[in-house]
Each structure stands twice: as structure tokens, then as C-alpha cells.
Protein backbone atom coordinates (compact mmCIF):
# COMPACT_ATOMS: atom_id res chain seq x y z
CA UNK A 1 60.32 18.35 16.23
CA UNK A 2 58.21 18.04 12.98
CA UNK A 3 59.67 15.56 9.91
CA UNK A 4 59.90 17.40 6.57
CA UNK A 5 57.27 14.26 5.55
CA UNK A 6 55.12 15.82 8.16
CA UNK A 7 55.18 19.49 6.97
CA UNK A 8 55.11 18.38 3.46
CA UNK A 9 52.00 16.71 4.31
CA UNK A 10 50.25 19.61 5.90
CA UNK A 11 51.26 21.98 3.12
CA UNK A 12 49.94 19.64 0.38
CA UNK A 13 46.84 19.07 2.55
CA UNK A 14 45.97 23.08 2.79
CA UNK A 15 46.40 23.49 -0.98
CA UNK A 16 44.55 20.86 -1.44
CA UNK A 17 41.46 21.79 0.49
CA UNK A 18 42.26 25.24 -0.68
CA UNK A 19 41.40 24.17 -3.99
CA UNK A 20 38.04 22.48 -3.30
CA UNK A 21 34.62 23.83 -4.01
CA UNK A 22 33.43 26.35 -1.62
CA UNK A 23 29.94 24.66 -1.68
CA UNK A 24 29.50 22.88 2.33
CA UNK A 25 26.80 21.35 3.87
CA UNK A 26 26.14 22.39 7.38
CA UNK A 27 24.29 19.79 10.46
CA UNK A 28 20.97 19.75 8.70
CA UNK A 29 22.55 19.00 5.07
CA UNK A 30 21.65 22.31 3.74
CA UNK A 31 23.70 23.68 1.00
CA UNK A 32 25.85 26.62 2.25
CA UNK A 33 26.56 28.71 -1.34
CA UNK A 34 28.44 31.20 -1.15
CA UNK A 35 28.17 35.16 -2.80
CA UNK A 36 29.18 35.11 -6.26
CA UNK A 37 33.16 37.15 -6.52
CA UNK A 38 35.21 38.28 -8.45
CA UNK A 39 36.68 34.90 -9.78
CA UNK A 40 33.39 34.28 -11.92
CA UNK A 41 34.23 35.44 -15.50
CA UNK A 42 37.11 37.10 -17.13
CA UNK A 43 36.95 40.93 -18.96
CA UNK A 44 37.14 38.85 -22.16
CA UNK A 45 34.32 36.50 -21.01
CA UNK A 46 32.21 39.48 -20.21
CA UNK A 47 32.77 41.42 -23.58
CA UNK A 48 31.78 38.20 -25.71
CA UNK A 49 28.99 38.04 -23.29
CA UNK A 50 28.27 41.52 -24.61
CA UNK A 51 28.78 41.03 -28.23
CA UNK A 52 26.06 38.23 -27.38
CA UNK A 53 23.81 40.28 -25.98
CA UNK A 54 23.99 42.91 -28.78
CA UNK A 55 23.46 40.04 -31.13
CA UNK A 56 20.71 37.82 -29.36
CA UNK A 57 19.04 40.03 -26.84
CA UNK A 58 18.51 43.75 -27.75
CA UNK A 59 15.58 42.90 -29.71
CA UNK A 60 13.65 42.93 -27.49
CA UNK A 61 15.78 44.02 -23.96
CA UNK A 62 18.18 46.68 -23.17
CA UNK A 63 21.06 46.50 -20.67
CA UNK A 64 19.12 48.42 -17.91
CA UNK A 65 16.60 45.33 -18.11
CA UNK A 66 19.52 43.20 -16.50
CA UNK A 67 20.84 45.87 -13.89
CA UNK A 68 19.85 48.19 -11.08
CA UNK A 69 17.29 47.68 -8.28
CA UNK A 70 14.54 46.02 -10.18
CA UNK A 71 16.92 43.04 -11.47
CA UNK A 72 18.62 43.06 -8.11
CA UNK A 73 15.64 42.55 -6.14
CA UNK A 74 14.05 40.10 -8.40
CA UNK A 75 17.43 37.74 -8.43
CA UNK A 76 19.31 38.19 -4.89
CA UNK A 77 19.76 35.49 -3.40
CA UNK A 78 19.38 32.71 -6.21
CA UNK A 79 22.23 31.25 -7.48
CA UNK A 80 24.14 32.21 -10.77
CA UNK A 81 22.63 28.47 -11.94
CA UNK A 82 18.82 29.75 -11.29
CA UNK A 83 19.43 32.74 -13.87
CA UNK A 84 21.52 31.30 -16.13
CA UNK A 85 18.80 28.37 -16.64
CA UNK A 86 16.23 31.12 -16.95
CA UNK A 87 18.03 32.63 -19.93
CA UNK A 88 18.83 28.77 -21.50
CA UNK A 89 15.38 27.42 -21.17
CA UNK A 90 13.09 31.25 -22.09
CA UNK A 91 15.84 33.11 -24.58
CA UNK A 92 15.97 34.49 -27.15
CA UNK A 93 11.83 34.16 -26.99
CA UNK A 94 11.36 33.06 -30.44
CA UNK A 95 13.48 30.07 -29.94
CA UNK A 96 14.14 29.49 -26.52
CA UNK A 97 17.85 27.03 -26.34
CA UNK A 98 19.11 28.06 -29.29
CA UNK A 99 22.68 29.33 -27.89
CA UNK A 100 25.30 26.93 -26.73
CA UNK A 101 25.80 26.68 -22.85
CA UNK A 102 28.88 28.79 -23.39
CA UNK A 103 27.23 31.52 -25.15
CA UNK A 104 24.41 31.37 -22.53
CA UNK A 105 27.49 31.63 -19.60
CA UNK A 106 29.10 34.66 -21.37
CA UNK A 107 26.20 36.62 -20.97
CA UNK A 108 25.84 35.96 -17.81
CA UNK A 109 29.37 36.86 -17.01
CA UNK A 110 27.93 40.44 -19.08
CA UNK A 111 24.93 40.71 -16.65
CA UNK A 112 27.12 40.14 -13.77
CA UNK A 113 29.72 42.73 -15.04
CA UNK A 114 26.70 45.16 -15.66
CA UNK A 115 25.93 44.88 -11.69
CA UNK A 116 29.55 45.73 -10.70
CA UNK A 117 30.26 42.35 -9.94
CA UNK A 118 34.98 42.94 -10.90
CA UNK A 119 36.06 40.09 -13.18
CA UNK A 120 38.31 37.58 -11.87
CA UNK A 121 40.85 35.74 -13.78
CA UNK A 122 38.83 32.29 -14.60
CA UNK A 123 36.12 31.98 -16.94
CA UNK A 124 32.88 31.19 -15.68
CA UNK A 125 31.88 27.61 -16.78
CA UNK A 126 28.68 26.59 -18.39
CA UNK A 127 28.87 23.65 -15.31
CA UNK A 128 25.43 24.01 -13.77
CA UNK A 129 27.07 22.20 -10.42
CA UNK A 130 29.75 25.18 -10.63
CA UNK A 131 26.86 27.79 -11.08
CA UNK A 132 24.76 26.60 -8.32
CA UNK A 133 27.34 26.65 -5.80
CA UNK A 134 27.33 30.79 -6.44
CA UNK A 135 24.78 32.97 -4.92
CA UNK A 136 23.89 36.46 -6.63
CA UNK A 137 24.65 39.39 -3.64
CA UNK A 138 23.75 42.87 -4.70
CA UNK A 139 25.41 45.08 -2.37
CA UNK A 140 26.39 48.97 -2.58
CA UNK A 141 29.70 47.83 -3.15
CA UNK A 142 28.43 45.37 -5.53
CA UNK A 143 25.75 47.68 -7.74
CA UNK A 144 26.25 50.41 -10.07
């Protein structure tokens, strides 16, 4: 027969590594990320992220440059860190950096929402350790 210590244990144990990162290293120490879901941003994260882009971007883009196949193909596969660096480090491209990290993550969460990626009910972080562990998957289900 189990103690109550015992089962109290095991319950606090599974919540606990329920709650950890799902970033794992397999034999070889390569990073396992996994697909980006819906979790990433929230609707209101996304529609600042929008307001953003209006603001900062559509100078010189429009929201078809950052979805369907072209943007798909070009960014499957890296991680949500990989494009949201590209955007801090080459936009806006008369003064690359000039957003704050949050800013920068809120258009991302826009860009994701463009390619059908649902939003979740946490806010996407501007924590490039958080980013990297997410991996952009364009699927049918996925893409508009």
C-alpha cells in the first residue's frame, strides 16, 4: 500500500516536470525543439503585434510578405528565435533595433497568427532562450 507522502510526492513530481521547458537533449547532446503551438502569443499579443506592423513595417512590406508558401519555405524549420532576431537586428531598414524586444515579439506573435498558427493563452516572451526552444512548422493545418 502507497503512503499519502508517497502519492503526494509523485503528484508534485509530474506537475513539476510538467511545467519544465520542452527543450531536451537527446544521446548526442543535440537540441530537440519542438513545433511552435498554440501557447505562443495571446489574440491581444497578436493585434498589438499588428498595430506594430501597421506602424513600423508597411512602408515598405505588406502582410502577404510574412505568409503563404514563400515565407513558409524560407523559415520552416528555424526556430521562432532565428526570425525574431532577423526582424531585431535588419528592421525597420532605416534603423535597424529601434523597437523594444517586446514590440519586436508582438509582431512576431502577428506573423505567426498570419500563418494560422491559434493563439494560446500566454504571451510570447521577448526571452531568446524561450524562442529558441520553438521551431516554426508550416503544415496544411497550420497555413492559411
Amino acid at each position: 500500500m502507497r503512503s499519502i507522502r508517497g502519492t503526494v510526492t509523485t503528484i508534485v513530481l509530474a506537475v513539476a516536470v510538467e511545467a519544465l521547458p520542452a527543450v531536451a537533449q537527446d544521446s548526442t547532446g543535440t537540441r530537440d525543439t519542438k513545433p511552435a503551438l498554440a501557447v505562443l502569443y495571446t489574440e491581444g499579443q497578436a493585434v498589438r503585434g499588428q498595430d506594430g506592423f501597421t506602424r513600423t513595417c508597411t512602408f515598405c512590406h505588406g502582410s502577404h510578405d510574412f505568409s503563404g508558401q514563400k515565407f513558409r519555405t524560407n523559415w520552416s524549420g528555424q526556430s521562432v528565435e532565428s526570425f525574431y532576431s532577423f526582424l531585431r537586428n535588419s528592421m525597420p531598414q532605416d534603423n535597424p533595433g529601434r523597437l523594444t524586444g517586446q514590440e519586436y515579439v508582438d509582431i512576431v506573435a502577428y506573423v505567426l497568427q498570419l500563418n494560422g498558427y491559434p493563439a494560446g493563452t500566454k504571451e510570447l516572451p521577448p526571452d531568446p532562450t524561450v524562442l529558441n526552444s520553438f521551431q516554426l512548422q508550416f503544415d496544411t493545418a497550420q497555413a492559411r
